[in-house]
N, C-alpha and C. Protein backbone atom coordinates (compact mmCIF):
# COMPACT_ATOMS: atom_id res chain seq x y z
N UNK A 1 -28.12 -32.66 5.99
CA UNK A 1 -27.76 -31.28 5.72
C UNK A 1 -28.41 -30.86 4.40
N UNK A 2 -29.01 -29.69 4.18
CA UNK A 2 -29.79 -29.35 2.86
C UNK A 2 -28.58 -29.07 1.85
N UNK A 3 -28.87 -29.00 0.88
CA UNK A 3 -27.98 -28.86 -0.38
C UNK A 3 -27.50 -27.41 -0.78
N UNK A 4 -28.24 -26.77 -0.18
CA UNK A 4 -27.91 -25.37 -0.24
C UNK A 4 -28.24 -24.50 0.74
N UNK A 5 -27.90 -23.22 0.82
CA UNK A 5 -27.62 -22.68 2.40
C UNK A 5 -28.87 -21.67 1.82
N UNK A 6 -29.55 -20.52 2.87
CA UNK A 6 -30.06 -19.81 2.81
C UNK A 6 -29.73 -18.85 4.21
N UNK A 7 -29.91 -17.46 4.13
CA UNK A 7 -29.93 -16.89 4.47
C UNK A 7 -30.95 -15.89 4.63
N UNK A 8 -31.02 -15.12 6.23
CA UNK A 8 -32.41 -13.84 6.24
C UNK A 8 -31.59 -12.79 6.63
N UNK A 9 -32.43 -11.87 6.28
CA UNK A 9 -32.01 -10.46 6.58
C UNK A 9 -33.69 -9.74 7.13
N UNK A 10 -34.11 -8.24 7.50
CA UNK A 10 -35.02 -8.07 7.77
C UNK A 10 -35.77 -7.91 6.34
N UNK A 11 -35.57 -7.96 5.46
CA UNK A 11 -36.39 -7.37 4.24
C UNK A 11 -35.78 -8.53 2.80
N UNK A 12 -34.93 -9.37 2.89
CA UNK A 12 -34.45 -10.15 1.95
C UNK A 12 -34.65 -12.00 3.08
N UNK A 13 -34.33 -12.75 1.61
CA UNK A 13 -33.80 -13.99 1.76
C UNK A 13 -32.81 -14.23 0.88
N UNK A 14 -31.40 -14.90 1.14
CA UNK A 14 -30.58 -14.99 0.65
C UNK A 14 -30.93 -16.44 -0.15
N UNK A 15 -31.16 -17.00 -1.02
CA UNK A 15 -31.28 -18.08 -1.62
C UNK A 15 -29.63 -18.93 -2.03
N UNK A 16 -29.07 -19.62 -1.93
CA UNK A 16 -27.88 -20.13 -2.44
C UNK A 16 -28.58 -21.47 -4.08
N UNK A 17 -28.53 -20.85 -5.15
CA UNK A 17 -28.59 -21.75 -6.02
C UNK A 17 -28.32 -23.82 -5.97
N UNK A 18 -28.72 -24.55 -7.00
CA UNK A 18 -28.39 -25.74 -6.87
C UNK A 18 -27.53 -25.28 -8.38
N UNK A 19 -26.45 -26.04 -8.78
CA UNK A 19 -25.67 -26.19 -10.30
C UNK A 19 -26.78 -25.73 -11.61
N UNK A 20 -28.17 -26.44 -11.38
CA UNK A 20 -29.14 -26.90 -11.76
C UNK A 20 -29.69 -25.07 -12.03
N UNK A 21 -30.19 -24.69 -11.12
CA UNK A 21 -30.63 -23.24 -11.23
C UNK A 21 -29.78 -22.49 -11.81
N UNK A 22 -28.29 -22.61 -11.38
CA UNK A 22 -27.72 -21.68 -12.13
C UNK A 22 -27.45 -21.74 -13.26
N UNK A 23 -27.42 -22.81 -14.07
CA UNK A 23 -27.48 -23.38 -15.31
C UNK A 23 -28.25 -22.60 -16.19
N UNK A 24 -29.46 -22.51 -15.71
CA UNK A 24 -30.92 -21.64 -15.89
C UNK A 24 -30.87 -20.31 -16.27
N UNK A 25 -29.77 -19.57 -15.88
CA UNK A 25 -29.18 -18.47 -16.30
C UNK A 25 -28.39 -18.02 -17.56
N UNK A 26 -28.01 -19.42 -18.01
CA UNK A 26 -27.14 -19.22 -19.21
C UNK A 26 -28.65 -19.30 -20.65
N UNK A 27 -29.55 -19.68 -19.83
CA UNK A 27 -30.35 -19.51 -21.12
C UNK A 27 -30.95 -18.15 -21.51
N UNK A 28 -30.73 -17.84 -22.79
CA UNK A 28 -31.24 -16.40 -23.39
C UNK A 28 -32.29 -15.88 -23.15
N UNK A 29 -33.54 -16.93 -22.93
CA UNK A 29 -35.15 -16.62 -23.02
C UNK A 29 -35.26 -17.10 -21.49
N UNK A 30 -34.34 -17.12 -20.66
CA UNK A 30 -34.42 -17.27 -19.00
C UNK A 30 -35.40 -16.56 -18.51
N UNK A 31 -36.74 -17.10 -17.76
CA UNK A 31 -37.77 -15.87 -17.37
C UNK A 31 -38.08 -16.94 -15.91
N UNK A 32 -38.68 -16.28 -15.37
CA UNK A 32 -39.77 -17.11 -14.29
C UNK A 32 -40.61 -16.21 -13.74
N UNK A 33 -41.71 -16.55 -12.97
CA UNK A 33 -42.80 -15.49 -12.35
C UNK A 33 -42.23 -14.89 -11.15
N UNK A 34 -41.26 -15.50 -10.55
CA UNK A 34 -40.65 -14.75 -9.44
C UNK A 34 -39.69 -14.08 -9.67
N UNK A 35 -39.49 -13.52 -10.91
CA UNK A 35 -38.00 -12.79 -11.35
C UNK A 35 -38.64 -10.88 -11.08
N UNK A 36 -37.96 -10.46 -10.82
CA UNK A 36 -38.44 -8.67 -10.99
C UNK A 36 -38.12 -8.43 -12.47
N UNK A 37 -38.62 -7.59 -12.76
CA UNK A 37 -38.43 -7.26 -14.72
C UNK A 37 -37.37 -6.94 -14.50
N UNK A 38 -36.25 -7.15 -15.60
CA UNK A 38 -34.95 -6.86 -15.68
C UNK A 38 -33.87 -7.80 -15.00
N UNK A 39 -34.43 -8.86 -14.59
CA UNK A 39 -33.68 -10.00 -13.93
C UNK A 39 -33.73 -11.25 -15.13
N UNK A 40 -32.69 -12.17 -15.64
CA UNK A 40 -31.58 -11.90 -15.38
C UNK A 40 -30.83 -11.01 -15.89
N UNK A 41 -29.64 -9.96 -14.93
CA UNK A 41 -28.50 -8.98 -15.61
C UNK A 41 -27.88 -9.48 -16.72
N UNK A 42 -27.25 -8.51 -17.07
CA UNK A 42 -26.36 -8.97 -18.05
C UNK A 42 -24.81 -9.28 -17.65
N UNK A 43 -24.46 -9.57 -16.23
CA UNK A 43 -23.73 -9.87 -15.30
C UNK A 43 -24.09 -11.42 -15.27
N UNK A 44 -25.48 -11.78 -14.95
CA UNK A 44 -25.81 -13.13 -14.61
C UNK A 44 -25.12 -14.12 -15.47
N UNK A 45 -25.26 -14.17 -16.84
CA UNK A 45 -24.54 -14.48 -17.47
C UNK A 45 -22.99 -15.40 -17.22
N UNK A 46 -22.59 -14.35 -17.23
CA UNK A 46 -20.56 -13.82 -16.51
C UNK A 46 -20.64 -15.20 -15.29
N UNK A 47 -21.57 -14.41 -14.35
CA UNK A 47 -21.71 -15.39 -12.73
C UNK A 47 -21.66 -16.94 -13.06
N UNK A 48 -22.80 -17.10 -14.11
CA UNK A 48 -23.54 -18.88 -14.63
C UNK A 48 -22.44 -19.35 -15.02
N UNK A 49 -21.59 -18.62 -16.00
CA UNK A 49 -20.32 -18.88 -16.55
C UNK A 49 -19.57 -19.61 -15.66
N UNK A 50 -19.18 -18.83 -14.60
CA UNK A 50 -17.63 -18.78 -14.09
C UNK A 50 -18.05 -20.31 -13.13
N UNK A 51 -19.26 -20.00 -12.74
CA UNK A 51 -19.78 -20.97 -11.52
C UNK A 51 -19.79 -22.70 -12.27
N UNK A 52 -20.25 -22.68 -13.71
CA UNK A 52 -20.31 -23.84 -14.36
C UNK A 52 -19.00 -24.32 -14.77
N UNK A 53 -18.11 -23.32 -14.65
CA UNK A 53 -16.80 -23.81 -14.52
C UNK A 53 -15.95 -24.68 -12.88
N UNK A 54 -16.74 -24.52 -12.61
CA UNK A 54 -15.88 -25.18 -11.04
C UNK A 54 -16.05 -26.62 -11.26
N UNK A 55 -15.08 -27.14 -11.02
CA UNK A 55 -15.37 -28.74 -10.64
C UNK A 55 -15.58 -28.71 -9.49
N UNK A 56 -15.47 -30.29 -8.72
CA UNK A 56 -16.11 -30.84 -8.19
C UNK A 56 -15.57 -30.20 -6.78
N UNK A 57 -14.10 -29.78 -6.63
CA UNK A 57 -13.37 -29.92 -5.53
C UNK A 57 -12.98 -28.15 -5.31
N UNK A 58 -14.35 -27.68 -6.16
CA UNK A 58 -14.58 -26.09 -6.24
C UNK A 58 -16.15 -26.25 -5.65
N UNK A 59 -16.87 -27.26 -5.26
CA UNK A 59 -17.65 -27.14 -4.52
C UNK A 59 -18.09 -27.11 -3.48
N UNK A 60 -18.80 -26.16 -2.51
CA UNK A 60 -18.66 -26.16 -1.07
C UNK A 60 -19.69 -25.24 -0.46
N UNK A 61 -20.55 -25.87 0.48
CA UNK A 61 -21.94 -25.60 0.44
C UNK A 61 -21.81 -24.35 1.13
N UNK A 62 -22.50 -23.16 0.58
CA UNK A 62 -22.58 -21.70 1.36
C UNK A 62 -21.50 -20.86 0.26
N UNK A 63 -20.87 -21.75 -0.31
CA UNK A 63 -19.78 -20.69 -1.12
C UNK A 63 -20.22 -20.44 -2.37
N UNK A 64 -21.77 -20.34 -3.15
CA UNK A 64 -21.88 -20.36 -4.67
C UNK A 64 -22.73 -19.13 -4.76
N UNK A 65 -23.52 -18.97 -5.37
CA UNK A 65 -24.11 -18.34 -5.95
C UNK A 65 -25.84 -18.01 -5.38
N UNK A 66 -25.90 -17.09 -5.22
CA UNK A 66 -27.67 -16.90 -4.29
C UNK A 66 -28.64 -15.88 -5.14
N UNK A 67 -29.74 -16.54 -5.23
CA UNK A 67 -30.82 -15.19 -5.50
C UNK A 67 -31.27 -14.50 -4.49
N UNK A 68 -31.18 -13.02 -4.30
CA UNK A 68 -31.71 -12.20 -3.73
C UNK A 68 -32.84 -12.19 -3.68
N UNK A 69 -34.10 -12.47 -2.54
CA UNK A 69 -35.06 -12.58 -2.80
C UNK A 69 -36.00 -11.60 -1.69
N UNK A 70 -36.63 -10.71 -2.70
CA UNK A 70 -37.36 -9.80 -1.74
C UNK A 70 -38.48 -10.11 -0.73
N UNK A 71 -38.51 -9.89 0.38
CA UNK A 71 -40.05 -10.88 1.60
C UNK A 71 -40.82 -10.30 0.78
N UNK A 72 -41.06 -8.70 0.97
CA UNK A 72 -42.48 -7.91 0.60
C UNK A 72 -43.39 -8.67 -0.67
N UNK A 73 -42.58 -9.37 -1.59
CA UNK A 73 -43.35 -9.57 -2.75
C UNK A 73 -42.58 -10.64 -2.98
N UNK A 74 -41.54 -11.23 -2.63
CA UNK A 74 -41.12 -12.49 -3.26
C UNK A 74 -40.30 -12.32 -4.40
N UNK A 75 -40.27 -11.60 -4.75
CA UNK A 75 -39.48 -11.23 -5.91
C UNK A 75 -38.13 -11.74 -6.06
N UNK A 76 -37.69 -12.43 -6.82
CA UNK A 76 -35.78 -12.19 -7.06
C UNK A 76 -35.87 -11.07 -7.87
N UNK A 77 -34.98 -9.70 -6.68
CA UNK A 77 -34.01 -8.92 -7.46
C UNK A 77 -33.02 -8.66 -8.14
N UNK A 78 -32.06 -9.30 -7.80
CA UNK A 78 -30.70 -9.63 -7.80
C UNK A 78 -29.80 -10.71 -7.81
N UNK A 79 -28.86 -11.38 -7.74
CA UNK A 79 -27.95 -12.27 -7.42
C UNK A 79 -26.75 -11.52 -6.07
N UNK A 80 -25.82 -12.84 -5.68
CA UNK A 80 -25.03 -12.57 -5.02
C UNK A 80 -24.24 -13.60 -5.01
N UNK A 81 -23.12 -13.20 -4.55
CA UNK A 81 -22.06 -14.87 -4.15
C UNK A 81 -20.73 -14.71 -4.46
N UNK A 82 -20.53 -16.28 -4.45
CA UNK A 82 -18.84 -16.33 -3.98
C UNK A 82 -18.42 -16.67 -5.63
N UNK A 83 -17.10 -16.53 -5.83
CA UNK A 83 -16.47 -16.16 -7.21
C UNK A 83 -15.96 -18.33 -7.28
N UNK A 84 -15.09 -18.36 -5.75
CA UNK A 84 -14.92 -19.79 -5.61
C UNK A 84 -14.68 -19.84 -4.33
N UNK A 85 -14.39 -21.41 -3.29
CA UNK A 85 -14.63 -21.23 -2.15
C UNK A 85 -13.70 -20.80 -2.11
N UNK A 86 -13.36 -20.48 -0.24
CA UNK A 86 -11.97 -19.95 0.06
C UNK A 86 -10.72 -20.84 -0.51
N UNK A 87 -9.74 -19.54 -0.41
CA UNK A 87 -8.48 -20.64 -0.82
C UNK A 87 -7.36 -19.68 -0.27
N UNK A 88 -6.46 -20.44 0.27
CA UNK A 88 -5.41 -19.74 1.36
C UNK A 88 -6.17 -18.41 1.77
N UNK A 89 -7.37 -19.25 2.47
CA UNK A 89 -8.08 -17.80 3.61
C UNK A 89 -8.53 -16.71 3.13
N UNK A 90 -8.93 -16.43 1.36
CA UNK A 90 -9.18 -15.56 1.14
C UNK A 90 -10.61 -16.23 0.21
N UNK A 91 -11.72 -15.35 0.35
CA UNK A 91 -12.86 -15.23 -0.87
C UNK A 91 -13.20 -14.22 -1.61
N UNK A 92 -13.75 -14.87 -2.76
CA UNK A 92 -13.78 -13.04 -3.09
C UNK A 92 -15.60 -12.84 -3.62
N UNK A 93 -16.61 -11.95 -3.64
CA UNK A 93 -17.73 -12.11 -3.89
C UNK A 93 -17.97 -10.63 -5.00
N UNK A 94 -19.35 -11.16 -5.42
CA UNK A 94 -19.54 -10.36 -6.35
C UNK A 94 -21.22 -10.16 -6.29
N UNK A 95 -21.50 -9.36 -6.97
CA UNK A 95 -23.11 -9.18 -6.64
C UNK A 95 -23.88 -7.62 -7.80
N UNK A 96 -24.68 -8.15 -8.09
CA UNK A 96 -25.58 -7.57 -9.32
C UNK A 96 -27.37 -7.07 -8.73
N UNK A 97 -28.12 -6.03 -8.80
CA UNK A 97 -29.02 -6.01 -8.50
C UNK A 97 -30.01 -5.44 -9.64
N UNK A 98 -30.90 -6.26 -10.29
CA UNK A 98 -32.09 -5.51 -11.25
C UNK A 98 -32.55 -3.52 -10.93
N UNK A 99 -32.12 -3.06 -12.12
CA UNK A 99 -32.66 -1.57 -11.90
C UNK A 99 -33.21 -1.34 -10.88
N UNK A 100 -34.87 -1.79 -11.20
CA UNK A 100 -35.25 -1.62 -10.45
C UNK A 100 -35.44 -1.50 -8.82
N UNK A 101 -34.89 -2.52 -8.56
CA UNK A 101 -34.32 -2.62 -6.83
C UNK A 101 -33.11 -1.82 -6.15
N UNK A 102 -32.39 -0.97 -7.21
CA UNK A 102 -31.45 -0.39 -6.57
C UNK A 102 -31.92 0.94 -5.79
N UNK A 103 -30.89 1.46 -5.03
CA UNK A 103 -31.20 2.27 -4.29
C UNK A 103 -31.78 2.38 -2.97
N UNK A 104 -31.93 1.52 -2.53
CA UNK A 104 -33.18 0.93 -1.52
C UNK A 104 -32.36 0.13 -0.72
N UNK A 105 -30.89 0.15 -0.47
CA UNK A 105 -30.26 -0.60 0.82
C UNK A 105 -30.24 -2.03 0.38
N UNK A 106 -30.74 -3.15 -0.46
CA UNK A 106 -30.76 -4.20 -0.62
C UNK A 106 -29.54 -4.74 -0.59
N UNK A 107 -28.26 -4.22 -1.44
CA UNK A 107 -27.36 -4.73 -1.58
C UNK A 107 -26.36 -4.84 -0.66
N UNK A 108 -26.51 -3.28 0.26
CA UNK A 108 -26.15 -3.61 1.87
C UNK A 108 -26.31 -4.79 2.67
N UNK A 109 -27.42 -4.56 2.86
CA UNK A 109 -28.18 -5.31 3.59
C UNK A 109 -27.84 -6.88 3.31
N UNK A 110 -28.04 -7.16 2.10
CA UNK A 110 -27.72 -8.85 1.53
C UNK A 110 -25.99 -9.00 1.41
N UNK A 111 -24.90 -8.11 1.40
CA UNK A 111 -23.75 -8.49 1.29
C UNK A 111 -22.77 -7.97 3.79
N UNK A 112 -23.73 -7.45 3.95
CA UNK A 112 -23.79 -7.41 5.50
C UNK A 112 -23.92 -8.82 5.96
N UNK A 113 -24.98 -9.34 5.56
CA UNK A 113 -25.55 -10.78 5.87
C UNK A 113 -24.03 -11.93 5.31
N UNK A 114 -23.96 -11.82 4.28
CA UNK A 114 -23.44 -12.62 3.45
C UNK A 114 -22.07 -12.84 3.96
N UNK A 115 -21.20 -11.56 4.03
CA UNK A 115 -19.61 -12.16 4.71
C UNK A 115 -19.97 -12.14 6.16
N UNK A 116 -21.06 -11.47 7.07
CA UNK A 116 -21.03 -12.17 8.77
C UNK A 116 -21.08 -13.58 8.73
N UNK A 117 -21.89 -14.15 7.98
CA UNK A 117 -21.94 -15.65 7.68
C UNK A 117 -20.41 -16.70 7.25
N UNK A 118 -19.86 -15.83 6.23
CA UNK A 118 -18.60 -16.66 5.87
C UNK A 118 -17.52 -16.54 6.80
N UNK A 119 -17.20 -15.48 7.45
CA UNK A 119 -16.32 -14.90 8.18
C UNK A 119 -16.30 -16.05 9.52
N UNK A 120 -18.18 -16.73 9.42
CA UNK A 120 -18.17 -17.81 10.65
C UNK A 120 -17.44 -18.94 10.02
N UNK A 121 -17.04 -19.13 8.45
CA UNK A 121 -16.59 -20.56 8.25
C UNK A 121 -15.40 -20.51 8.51
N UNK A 122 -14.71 -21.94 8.52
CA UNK A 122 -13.11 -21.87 8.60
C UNK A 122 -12.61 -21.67 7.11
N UNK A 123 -11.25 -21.33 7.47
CA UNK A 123 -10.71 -20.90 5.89
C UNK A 123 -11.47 -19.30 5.50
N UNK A 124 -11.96 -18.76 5.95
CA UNK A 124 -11.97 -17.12 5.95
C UNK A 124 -11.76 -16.12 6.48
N UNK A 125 -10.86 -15.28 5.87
CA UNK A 125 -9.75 -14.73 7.08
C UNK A 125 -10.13 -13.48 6.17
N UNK A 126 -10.71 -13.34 5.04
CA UNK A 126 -10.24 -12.01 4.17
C UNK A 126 -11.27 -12.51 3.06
N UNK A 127 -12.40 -11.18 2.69
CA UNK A 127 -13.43 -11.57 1.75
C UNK A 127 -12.65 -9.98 0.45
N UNK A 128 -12.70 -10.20 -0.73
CA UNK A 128 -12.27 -9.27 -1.38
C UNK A 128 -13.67 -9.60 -2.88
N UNK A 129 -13.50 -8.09 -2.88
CA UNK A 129 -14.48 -7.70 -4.40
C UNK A 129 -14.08 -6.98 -5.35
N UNK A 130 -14.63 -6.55 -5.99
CA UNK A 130 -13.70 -5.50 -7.43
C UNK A 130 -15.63 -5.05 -7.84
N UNK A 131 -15.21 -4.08 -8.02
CA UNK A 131 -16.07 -2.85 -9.02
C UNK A 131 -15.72 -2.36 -9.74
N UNK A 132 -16.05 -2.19 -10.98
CA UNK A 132 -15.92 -1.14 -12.04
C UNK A 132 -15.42 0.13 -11.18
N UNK A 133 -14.53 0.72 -11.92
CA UNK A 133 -14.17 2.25 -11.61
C UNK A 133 -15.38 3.37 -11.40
N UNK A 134 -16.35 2.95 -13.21
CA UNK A 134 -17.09 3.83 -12.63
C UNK A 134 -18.21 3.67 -12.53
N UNK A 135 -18.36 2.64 -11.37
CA UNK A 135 -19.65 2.27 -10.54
C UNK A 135 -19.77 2.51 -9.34
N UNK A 136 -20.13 3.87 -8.97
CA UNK A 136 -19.68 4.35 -7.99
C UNK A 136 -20.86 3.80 -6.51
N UNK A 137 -22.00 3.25 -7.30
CA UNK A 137 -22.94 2.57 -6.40
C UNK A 137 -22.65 1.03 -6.08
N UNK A 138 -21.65 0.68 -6.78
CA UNK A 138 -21.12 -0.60 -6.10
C UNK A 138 -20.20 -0.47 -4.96
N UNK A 139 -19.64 0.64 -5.34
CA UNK A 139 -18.16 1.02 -4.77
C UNK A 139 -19.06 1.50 -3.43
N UNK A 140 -19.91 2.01 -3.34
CA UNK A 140 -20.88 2.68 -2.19
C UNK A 140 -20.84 1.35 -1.27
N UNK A 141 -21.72 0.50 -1.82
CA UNK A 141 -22.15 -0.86 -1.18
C UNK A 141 -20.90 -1.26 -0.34
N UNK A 142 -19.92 -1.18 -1.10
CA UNK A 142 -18.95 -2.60 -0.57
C UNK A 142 -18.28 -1.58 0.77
N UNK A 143 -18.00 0.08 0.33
CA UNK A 143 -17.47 0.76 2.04
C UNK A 143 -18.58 0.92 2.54
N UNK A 144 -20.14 0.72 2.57
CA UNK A 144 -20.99 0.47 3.43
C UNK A 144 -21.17 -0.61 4.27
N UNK A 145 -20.67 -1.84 4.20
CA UNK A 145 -20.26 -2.81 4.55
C UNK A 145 -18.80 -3.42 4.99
N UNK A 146 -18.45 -2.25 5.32
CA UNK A 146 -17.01 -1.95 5.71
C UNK A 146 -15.55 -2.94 4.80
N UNK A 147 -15.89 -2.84 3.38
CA UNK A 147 -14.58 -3.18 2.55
C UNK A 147 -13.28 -1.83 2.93
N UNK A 148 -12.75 -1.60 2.69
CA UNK A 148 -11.88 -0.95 2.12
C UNK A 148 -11.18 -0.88 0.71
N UNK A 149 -10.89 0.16 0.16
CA UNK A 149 -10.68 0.75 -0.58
C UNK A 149 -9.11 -0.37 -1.23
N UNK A 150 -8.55 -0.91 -1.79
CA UNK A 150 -7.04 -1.42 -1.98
C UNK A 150 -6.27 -1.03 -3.25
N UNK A 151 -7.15 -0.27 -4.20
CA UNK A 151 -6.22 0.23 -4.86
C UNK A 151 -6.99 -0.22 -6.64
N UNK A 152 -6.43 0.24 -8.08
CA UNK A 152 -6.93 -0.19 -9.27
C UNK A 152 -6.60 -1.49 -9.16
N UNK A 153 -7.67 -2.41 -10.21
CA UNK A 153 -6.98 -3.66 -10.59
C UNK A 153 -7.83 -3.44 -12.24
N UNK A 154 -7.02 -3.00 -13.17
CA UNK A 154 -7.50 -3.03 -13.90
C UNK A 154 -8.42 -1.82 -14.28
N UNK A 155 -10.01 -2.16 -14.97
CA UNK A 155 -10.71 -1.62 -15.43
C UNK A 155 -11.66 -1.58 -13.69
N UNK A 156 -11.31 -1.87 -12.53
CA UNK A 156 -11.86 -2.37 -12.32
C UNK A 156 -11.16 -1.33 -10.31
N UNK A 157 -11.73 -1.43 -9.78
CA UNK A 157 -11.37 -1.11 -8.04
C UNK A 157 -11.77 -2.55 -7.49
N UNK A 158 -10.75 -2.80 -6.71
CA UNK A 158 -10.65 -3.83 -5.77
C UNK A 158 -10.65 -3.34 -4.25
N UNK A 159 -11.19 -4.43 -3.90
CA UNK A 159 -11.78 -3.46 -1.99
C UNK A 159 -11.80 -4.85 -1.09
N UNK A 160 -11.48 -4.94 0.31
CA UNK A 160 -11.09 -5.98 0.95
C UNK A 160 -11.62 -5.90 2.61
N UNK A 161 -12.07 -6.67 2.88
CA UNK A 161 -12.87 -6.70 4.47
C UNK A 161 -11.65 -7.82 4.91
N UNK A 162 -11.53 -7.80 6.13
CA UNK A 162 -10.57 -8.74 7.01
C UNK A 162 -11.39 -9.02 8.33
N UNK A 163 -11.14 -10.43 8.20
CA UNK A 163 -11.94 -10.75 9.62
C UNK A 163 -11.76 -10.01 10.82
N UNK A 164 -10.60 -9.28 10.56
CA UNK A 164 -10.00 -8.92 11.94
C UNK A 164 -10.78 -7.08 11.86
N UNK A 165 -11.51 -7.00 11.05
CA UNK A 165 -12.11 -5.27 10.95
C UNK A 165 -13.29 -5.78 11.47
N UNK A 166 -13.62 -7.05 11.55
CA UNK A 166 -15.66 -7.39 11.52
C UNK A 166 -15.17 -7.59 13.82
N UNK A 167 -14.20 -8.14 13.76
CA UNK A 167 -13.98 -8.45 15.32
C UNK A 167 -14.15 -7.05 15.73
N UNK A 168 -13.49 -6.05 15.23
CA UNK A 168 -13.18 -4.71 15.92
C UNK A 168 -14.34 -4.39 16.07
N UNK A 169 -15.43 -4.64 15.03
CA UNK A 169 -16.98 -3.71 15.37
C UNK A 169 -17.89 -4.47 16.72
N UNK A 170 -17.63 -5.71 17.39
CA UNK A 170 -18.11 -6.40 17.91
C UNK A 170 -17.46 -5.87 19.75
């Protein structure tokens, strides 16, 4: 079995990080030739963080952290991924895209891909996210991908897909 999962879409590849790559993120002068200018966010950070915090029995292949990677040019735009694996049937994901790439369906498109995929593992019954209040292009993404709306948490809107909304479209 490979060490990390990947994913396609028509215009992306979902990359799932090794510990190792994401590590790579916490460094300040972080660059590579396949990055788009403005990659890594200032989110990436936050992500490298939380992810270098999991132990061992927080690891679980398909549930971490992915570079968004554009076909046309190869590019990593963005990141994506899981916060930690499921736990009592729920995940929750989060996702960042370089300036430049926004606007352009990517984040659709790569978080469409992303819970049809988990929704196939066991232990996922319910994928949940949070956006800034006033990020109203995140908040776009996640009811484009059929979240719903659940209410403030904070500084922050929380929004929730249920396996049982992805059955209804089928």
């Amino acid at each position: 079995m490979p060490t990390t999962h990947q994913l396609t879409t028509a215009r992306l590849s979902l990359r799932e990080l090794t510990p190792a790559q994401v590590a790579e993120l916490l460094d300040p002068h972080a660059a590579a030739p396949d990055w788009i200018p403005g990659y890594p966010l200032p989110g990436s950070k936050n992500a490298a963080t939380g992810f270098g915090r999991r132990g061992p029995g927080d690891l679980r292949f398909g549930f971490g952290m992915y570079h968004l990677v554009r076909t046309a040019d190869g590019l990593v735009i963005g990141e994506m991924g899981f916060h930690r694996p499921p736990a009592d049937g729920t995940v929750e994901v989060g996702f960042g895209l370089a300036e430049a790439a926004r606007g352009a369906g990517y984040a659709s498109e790569a978080l469409a891909a992303l819970v049809r995929w988990a929704f196939t593992q066991a232990g996922v019954d319910q994928i949940v996210a949070r956006a800034l209040g006033s990020n109203q292009s995140s908040q776009g993404v996640l009811t484009r991908t059929g979240f719903k709306h659940a209410g403030p948490d904070g500084d922050f809107e929380r929004f929730v897909l249920e396996a049982a909304d992805q059955n209804d479209k089928n």
